[in-house]
Protein backbone atom coordinates (compact mmCIF):
# COMPACT_ATOMS: atom_id res chain seq x y z
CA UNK A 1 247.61 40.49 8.13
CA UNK A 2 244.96 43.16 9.74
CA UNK A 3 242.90 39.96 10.64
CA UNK A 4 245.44 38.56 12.38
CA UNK A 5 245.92 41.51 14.74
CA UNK A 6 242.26 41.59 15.69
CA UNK A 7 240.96 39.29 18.89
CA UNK A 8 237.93 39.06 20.80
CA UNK A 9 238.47 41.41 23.86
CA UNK A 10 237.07 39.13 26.55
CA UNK A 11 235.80 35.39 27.03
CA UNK A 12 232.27 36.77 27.51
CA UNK A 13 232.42 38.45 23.74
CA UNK A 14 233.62 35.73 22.59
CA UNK A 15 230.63 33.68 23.95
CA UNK A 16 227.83 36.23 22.75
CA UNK A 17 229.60 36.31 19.72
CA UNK A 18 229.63 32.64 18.96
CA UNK A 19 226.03 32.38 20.51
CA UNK A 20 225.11 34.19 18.12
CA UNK A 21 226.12 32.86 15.17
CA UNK A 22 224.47 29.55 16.85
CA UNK A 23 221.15 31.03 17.41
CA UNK A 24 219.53 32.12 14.04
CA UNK A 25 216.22 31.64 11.79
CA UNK A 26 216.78 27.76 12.76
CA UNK A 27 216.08 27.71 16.21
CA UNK A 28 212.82 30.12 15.94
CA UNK A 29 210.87 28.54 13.55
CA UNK A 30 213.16 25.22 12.11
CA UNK A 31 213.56 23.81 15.45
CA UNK A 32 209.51 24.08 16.63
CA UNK A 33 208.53 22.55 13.55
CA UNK A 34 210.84 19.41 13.34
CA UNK A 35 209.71 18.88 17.30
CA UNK A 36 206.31 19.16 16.53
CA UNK A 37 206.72 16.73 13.59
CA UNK A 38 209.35 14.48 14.97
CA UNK A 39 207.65 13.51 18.06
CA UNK A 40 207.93 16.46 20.48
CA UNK A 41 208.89 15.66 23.68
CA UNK A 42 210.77 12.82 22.70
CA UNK A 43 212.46 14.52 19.59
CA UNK A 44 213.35 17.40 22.58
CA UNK A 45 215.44 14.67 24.64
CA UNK A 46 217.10 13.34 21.45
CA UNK A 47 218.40 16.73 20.86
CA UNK A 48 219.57 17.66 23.96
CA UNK A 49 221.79 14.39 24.13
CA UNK A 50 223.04 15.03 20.68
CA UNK A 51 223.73 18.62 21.34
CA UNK A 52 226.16 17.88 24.42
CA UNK A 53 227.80 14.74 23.16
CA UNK A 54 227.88 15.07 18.93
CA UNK A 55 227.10 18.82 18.50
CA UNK A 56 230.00 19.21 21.20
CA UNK A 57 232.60 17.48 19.54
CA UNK A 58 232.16 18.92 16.44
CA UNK A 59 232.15 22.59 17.78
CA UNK A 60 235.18 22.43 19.76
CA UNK A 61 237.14 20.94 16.70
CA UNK A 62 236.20 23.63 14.77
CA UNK A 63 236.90 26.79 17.56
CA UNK A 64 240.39 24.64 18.08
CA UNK A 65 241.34 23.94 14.95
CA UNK A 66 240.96 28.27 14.38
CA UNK A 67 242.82 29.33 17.60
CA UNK A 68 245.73 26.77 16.95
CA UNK A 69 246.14 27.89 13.24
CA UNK A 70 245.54 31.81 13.90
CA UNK A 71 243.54 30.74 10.24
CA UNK A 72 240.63 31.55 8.63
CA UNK A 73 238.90 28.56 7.18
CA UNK A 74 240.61 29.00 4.36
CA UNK A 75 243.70 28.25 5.46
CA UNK A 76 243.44 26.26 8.29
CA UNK A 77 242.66 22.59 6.99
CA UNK A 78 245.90 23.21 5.03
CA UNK A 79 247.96 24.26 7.16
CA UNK A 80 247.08 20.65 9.23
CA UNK A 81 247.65 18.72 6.56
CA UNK A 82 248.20 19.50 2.20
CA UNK A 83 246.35 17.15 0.90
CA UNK A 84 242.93 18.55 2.80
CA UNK A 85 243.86 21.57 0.95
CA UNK A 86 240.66 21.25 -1.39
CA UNK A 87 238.33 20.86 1.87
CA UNK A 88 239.43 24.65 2.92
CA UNK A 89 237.36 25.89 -0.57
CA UNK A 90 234.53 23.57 -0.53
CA UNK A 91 234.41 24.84 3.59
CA UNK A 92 234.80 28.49 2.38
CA UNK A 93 231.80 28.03 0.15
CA UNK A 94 229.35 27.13 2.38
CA UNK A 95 229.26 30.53 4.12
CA UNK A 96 228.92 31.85 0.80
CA UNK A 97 225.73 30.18 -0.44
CA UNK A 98 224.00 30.58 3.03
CA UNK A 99 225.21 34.27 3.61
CA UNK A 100 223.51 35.14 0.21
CA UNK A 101 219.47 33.59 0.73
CA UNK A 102 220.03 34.63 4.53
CA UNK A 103 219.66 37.99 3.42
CA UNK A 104 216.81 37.21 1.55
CA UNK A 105 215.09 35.69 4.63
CA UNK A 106 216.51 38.22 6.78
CA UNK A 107 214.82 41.38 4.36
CA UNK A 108 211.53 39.08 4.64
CA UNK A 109 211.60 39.19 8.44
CA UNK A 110 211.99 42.92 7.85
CA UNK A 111 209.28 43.52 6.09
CA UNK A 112 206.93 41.52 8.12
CA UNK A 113 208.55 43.96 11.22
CA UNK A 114 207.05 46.94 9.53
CA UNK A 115 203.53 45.19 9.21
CA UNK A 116 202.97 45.96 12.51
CA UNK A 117 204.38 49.00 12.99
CA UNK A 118 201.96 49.84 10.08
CA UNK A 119 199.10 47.84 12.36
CA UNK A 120 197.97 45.64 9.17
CA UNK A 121 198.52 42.69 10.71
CA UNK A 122 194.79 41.54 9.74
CA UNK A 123 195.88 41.78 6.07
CA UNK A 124 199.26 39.49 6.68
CA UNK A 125 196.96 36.57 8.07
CA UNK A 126 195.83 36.74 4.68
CA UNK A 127 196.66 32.96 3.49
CA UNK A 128 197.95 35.39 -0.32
CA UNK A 129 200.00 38.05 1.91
CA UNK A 130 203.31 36.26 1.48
CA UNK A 131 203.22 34.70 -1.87
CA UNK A 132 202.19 38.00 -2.86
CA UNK A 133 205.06 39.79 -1.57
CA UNK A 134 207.93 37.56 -2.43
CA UNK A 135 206.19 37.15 -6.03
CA UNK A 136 206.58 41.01 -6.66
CA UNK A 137 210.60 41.89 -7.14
CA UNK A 138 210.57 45.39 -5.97
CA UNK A 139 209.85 45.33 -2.04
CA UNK A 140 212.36 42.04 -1.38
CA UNK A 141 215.06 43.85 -3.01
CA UNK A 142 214.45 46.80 -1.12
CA UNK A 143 214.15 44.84 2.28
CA UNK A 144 217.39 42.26 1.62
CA UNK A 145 219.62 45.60 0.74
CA UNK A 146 218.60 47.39 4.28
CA UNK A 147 219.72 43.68 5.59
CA UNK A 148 222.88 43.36 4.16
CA UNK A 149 223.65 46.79 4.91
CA UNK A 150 222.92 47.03 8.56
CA UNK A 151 224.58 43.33 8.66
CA UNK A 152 227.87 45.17 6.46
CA UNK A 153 228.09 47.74 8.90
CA UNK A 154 228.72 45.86 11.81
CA UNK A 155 231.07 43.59 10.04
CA UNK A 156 232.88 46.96 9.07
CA UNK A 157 233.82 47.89 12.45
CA UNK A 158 235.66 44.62 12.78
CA UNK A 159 235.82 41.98 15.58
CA UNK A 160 235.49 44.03 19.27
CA UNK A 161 233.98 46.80 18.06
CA UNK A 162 231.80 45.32 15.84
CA UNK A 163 230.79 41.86 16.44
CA UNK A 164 231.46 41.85 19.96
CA UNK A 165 229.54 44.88 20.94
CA UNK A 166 226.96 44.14 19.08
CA UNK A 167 226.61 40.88 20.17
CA UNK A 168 226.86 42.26 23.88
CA UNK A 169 223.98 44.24 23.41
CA UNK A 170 221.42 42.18 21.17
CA UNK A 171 222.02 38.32 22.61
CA UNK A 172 221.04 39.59 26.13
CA UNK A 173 217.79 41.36 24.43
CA UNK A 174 217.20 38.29 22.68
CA UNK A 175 217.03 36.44 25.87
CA UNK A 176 214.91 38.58 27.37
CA UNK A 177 212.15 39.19 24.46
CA UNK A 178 212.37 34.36 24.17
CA UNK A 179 211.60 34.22 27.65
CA UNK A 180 208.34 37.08 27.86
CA UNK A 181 206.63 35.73 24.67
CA UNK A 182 206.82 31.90 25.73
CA UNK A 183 205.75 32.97 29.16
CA UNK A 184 202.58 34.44 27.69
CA UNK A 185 202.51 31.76 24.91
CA UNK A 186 201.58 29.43 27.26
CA UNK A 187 198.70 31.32 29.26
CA UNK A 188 197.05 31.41 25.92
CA UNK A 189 193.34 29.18 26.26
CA UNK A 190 194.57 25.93 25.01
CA UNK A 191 197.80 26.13 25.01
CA UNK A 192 198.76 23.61 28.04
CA UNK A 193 198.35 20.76 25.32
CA UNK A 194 201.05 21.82 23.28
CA UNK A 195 202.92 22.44 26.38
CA UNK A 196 202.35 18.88 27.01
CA UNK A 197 203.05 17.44 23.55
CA UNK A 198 206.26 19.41 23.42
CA UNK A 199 207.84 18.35 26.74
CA UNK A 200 206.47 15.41 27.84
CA UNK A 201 208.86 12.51 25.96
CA UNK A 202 206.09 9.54 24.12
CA UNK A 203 208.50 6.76 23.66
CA UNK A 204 206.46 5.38 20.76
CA UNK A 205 206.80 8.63 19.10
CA UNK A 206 210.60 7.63 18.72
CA UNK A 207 212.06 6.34 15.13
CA UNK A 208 215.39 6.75 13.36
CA UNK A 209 213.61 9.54 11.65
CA UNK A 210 213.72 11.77 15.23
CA UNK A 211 218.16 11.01 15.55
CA UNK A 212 218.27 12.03 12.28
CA UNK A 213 216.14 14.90 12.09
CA UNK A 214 217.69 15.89 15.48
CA UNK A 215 221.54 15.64 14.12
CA UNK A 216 220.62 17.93 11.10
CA UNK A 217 218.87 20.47 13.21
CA UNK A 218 222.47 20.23 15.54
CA UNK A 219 224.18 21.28 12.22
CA UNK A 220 221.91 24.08 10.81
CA UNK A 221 221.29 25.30 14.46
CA UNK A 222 225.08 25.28 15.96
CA UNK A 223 227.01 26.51 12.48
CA UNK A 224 229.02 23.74 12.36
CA UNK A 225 230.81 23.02 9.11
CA UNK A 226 230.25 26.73 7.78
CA UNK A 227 233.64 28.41 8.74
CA UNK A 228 232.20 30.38 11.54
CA UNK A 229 233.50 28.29 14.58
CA UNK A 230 237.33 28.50 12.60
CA UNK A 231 237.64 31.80 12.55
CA UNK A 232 236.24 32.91 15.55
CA UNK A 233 238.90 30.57 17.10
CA UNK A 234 240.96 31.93 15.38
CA UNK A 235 239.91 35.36 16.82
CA UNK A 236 239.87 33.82 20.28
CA UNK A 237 242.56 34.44 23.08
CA UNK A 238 244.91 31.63 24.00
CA UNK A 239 243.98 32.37 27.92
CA UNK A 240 240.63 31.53 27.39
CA UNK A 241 238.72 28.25 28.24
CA UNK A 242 237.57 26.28 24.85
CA UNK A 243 235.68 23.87 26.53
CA UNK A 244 234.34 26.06 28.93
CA UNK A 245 233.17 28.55 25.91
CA UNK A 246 231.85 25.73 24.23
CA UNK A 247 229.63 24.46 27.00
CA UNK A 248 228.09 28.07 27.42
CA UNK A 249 227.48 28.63 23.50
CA UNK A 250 225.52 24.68 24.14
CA UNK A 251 223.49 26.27 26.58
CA UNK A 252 222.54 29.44 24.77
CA UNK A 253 221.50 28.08 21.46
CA UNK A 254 219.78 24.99 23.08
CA UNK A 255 217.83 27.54 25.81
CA UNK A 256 216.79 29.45 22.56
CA UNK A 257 215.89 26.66 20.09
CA UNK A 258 213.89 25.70 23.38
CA UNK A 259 211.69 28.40 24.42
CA UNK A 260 211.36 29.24 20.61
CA UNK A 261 209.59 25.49 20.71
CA UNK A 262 207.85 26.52 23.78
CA UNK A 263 206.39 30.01 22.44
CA UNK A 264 205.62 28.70 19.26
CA UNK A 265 204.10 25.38 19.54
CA UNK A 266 201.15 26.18 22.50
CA UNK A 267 200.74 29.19 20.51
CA UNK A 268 199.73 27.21 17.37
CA UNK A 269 197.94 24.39 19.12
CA UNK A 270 195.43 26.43 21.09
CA UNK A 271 194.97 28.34 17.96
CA UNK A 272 194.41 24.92 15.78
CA UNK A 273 192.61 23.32 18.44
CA UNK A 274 195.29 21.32 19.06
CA UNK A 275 196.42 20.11 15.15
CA UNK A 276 200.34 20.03 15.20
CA UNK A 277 200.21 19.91 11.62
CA UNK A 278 199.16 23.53 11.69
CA UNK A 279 202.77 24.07 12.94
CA UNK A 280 203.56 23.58 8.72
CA UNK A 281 207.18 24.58 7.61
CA UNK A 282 209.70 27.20 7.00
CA UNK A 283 208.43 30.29 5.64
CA UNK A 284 205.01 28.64 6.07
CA UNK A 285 204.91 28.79 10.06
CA UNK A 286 206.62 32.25 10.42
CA UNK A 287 205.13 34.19 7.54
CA UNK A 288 201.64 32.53 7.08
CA UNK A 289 200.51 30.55 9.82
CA UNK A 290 201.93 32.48 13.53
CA UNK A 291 200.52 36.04 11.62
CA UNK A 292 197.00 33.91 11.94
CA UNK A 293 197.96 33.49 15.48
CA UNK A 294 199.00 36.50 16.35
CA UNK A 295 195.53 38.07 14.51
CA UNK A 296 193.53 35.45 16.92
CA UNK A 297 194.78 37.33 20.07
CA UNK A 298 194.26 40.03 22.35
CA UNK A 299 198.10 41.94 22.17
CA UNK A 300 198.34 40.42 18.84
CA UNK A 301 199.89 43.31 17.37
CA UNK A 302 202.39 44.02 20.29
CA UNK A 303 203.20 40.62 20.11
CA UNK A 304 203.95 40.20 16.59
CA UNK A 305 206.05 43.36 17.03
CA UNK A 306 208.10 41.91 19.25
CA UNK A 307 208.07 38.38 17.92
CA UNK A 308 209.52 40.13 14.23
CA UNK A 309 212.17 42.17 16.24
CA UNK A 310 213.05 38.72 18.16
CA UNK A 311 213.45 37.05 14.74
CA UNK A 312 215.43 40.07 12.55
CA UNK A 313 217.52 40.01 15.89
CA UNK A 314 218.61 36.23 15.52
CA UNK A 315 218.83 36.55 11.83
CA UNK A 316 221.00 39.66 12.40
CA UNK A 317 223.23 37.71 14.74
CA UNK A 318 223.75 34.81 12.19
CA UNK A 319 224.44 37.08 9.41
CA UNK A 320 226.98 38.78 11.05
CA UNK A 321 229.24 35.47 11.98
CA UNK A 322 228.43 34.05 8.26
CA UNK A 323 229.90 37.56 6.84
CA UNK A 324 232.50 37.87 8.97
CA UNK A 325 233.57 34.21 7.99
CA UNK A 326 233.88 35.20 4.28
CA UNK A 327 235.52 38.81 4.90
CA UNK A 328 238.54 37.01 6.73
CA UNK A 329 238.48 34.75 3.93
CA UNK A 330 239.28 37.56 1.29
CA UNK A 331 241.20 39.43 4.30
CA UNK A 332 243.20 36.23 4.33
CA UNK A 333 243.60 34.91 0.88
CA UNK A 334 244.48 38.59 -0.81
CA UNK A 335 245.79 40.18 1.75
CA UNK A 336 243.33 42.79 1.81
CA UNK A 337 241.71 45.41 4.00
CA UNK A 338 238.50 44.95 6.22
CA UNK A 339 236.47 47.56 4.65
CA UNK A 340 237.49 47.10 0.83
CA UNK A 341 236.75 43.21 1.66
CA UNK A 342 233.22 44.03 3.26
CA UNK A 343 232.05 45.89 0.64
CA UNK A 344 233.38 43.21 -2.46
CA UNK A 345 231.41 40.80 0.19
CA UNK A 346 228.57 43.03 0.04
CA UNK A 347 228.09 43.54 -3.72
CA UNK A 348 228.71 39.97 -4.72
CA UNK A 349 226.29 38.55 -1.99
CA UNK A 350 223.74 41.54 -3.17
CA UNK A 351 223.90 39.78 -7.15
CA UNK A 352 223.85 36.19 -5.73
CA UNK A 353 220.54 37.07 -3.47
CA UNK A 354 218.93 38.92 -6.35
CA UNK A 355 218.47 35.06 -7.73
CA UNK A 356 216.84 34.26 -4.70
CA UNK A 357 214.87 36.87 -4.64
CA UNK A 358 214.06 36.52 -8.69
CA UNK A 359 213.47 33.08 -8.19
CA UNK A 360 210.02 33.74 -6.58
CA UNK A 361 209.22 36.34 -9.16
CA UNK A 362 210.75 36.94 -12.51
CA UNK A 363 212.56 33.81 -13.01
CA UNK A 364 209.67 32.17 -11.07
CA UNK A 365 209.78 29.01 -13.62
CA UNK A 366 213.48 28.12 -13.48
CA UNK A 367 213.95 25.18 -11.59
CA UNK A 368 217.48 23.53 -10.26
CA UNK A 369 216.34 19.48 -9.44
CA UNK A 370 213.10 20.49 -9.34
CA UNK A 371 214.05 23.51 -6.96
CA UNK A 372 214.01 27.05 -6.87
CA UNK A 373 217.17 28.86 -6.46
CA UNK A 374 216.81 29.82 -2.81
CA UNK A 375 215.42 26.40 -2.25
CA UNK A 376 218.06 24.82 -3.98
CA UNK A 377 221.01 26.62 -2.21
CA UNK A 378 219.73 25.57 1.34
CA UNK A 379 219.34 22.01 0.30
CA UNK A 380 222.88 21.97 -1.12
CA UNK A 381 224.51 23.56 1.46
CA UNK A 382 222.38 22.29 4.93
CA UNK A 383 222.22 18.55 3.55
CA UNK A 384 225.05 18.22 1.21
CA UNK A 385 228.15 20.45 1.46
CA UNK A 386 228.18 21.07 5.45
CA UNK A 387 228.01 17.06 6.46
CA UNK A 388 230.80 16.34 4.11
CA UNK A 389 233.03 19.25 5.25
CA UNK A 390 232.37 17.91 8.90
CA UNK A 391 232.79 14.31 8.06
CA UNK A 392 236.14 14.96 6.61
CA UNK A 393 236.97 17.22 9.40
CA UNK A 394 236.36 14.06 11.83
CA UNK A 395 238.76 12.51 9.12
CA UNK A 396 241.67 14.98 9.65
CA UNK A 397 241.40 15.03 13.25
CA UNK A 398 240.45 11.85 14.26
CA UNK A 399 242.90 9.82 11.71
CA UNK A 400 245.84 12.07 10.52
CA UNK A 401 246.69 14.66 13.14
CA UNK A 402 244.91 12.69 16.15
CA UNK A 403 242.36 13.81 18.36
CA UNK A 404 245.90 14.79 20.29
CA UNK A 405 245.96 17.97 17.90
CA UNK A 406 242.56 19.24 19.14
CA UNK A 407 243.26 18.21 23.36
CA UNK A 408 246.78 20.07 23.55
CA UNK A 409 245.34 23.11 22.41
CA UNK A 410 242.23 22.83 24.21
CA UNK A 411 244.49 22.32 27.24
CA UNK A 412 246.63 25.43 27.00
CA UNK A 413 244.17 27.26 29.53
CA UNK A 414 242.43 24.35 31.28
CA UNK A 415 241.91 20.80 31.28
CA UNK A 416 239.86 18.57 29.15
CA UNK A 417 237.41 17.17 31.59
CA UNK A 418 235.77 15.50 28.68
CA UNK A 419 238.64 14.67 26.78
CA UNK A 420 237.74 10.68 26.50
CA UNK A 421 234.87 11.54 25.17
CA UNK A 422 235.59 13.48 22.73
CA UNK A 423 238.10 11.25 21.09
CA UNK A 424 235.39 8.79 21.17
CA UNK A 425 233.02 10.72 19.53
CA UNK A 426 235.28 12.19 16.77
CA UNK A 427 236.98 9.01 15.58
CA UNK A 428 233.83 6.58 15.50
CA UNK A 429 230.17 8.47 16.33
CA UNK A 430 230.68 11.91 14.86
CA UNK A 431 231.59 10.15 11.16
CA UNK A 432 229.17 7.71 11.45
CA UNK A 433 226.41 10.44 12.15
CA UNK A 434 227.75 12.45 9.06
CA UNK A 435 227.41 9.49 7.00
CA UNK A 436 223.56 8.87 7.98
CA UNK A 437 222.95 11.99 6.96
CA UNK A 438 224.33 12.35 3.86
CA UNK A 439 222.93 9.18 3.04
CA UNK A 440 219.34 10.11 4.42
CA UNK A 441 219.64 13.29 2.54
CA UNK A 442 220.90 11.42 -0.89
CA UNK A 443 217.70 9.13 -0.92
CA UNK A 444 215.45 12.28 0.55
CA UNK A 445 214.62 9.75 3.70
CA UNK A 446 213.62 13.00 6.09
């Protein structure tokens, strides 16, 4: 299978490549906003704990699970055990659903890109700018088929010379462009009280709410439990160092979900006068509120520039890992070639995002639970689908092939320095954490 024959051609693609999936539309504007809300500093420390003890565990299953089974996600479950055959589809989905309103979000980033390259940044702090644009068909379409193309083509030129040069070249950028806006973020008048909101920890800001706010930020921010991690494992060389990988894709995303916070939140406070719940949510803080911000300030059209191309790079990143994840899929499962599968990837993700994008406008009164489509998907997919793939996952390897399955392989190239750990935390924390949130996101508790 052509899949098969394709690898990662060092540990440092591999890395970038995985860091990127990792770092996406949730660390720049998801992870600022549940901080701000969740406590800031405090919610900050809760993260970091989870993200080296539970976001770990769960990571390194996945990435080991993929290199031992050579598998995509669709046939890697299976081929550990037959009766988890059902948990490969309901895994396979997931990229699916997110891959398709990603785009959507992605074309929206896009279009707020050109703003200012057009310099009319004064008319997108406009509080009707956005509603207006996603309620009008025509320019979303446009922007979520430039998306999905540029995100096609890279996925086209297959794992090392796509995905791994690309991610080469954009997650050092990336880097770079985090670490120059928070710098200036925070010499902004007013901005040292966010500073100090966001990283000094108030104990009596702390609650259940923060763990479990936290833990689902781990799993939208990290892709865990969307078939990324599998089959880049499975595109990963034997030689190389899981757990070293793993630690360096940790630091990556967490740097970046940080300074995001850290650019972000002093930005907002000095420019609320120090109201964190100007930080709002979602599309709310990126496309209405930080525009506002940006509009307020000296260089605020370089730096929105730059703050769009930081986003559309992050989203392009993710994109990439989710598409890949369903090409080897259809690669896999039908035997088929890497271009013939990209483009039946790119078509049927094209029709499934044109209800995302029609949900806003034309079919603007169809609701799913009270949700439109887009809406809808990310719920079902982020809260639903992604903790039950994981907490069956923790299932498989902590209770019928043994945390053993997951050391051995991890110790082909190295040893397991955290190997007590990690059986630890996938037999009795990890399932326990997937079962809070499924239950928190059952009773709608966050």
């Amino acid at each position: 299978m052509e899949n098969k024959k394709e690898s990662f051609g060092s540990k440092l693609g591999f890395i970038l490549a995985a860091a990127g999936s990792a770092v996406g539309l949730g660390n720049i504007w998801r992870f600022p906003y549940l901080a701000a809300k969740y406590g800031g500093g405090i919610f900050l420390l809760v993260y970091a704990i989870l993200a080296v003890t539970f976001g770990f565990s769960l990571m390194i299953t996945e990435i080991a699970i993929g290199r031992r089974t050579g598998k995509s996600v669709i046939g890697a479950y299976s081929d550990i055990c037959k009766k988890f055959k059902p948990l490969c589809f309901v895994a396979a989905a997931v990229p699916v659903m997110i891959f398709s309103y990603y785009c959507v979000i992605g074309g929206w980033v896009l279009k707020y890109f050109t703003v200012y390259i057009e310099n009319i940044g004064a008319e997108a702090a406009n509080d009707n700018f956005f509603s207006d644009f996603i309620a009008s068909p025509f320019q979303p379409t446009i922007f979520l088929i430039i998306f999905l193309l540029l995100t096609a083509v890279v996925v086209m030129l297959g794992v090392e010379k796509g995905i791994e040069k690309v991610s080469k070249l954009l997650m050092p950028v990336l880097v770079v462009i985090t670490v120059g806006i928070s710098i200036y973020c925070i010499t902004i008048d007013g901005a040292m009280a966010g500073v100090k909101y966001y990283l000094m920890p108030e104990f009596g800001n702390f609650s259940i709410k923060t763990i479990v706010a936290a833990m689902g930020q781990l799993f939208y921010s990290m892709s865990i439990a969307m078939g990324i991690m599998v089959t880049f494992g499975s595109y990963m060389r034997k030689e190389d160092n899981i757990e070293e990988a793993v630690r360096y894709v940790e630091i990556f995303d967490t740097a970046i979900a940080f300074l995001s916070g850290l650019m972000i939140i002093p930005a907002v406070f000095a420019f609320s006068g120090g109201d964190a719940s100007a930080l709002g949510q979602g599309p709310g803080l990126m496309f209405v509120t930080l525009p506002k911000v940006f509009l307020s300030m000296k260089a605020g059209r370089i730096l929105g520039l730059v703050f769009f191309v930081l986003v559309a790079l992050a989203a392009l990143t993710s994109a990439i890992s989710l598409m890949e994840t369903i090409v080897s899929v259809i690669m896999e499962k039908w035997k088929m070639k890497r271009t013939k599968a990209c483009v039946i990837t790119t078509l049927f993700s094209f029709a499934l995002g044109m209800l995302s994008v029609l949900g806003y406008s034309t079919f603007s009164e169809v609701r799913i639970f009270g949700k439109q489509f887009l809406d809808f998907l990310d719920f079902f997919s982020n809260n639903l689908v992604m903790p039950l793939v994981a907490l069956f996952t923790c299932i498989l390897i902590g209770y019928i092939a043994k945390p053993s399955y997951v050391e051995s392989e991890v110790m082909l190239s190295s040893q397991f320095k955290s190997r007590k750990l990690y059986a630890v935390m996938i037999k009795y924390v990890c399932p326990v954490c997937m079962l809070i949130i499924l239950v928190s996101s059952a009773i709608g508790y966050v």
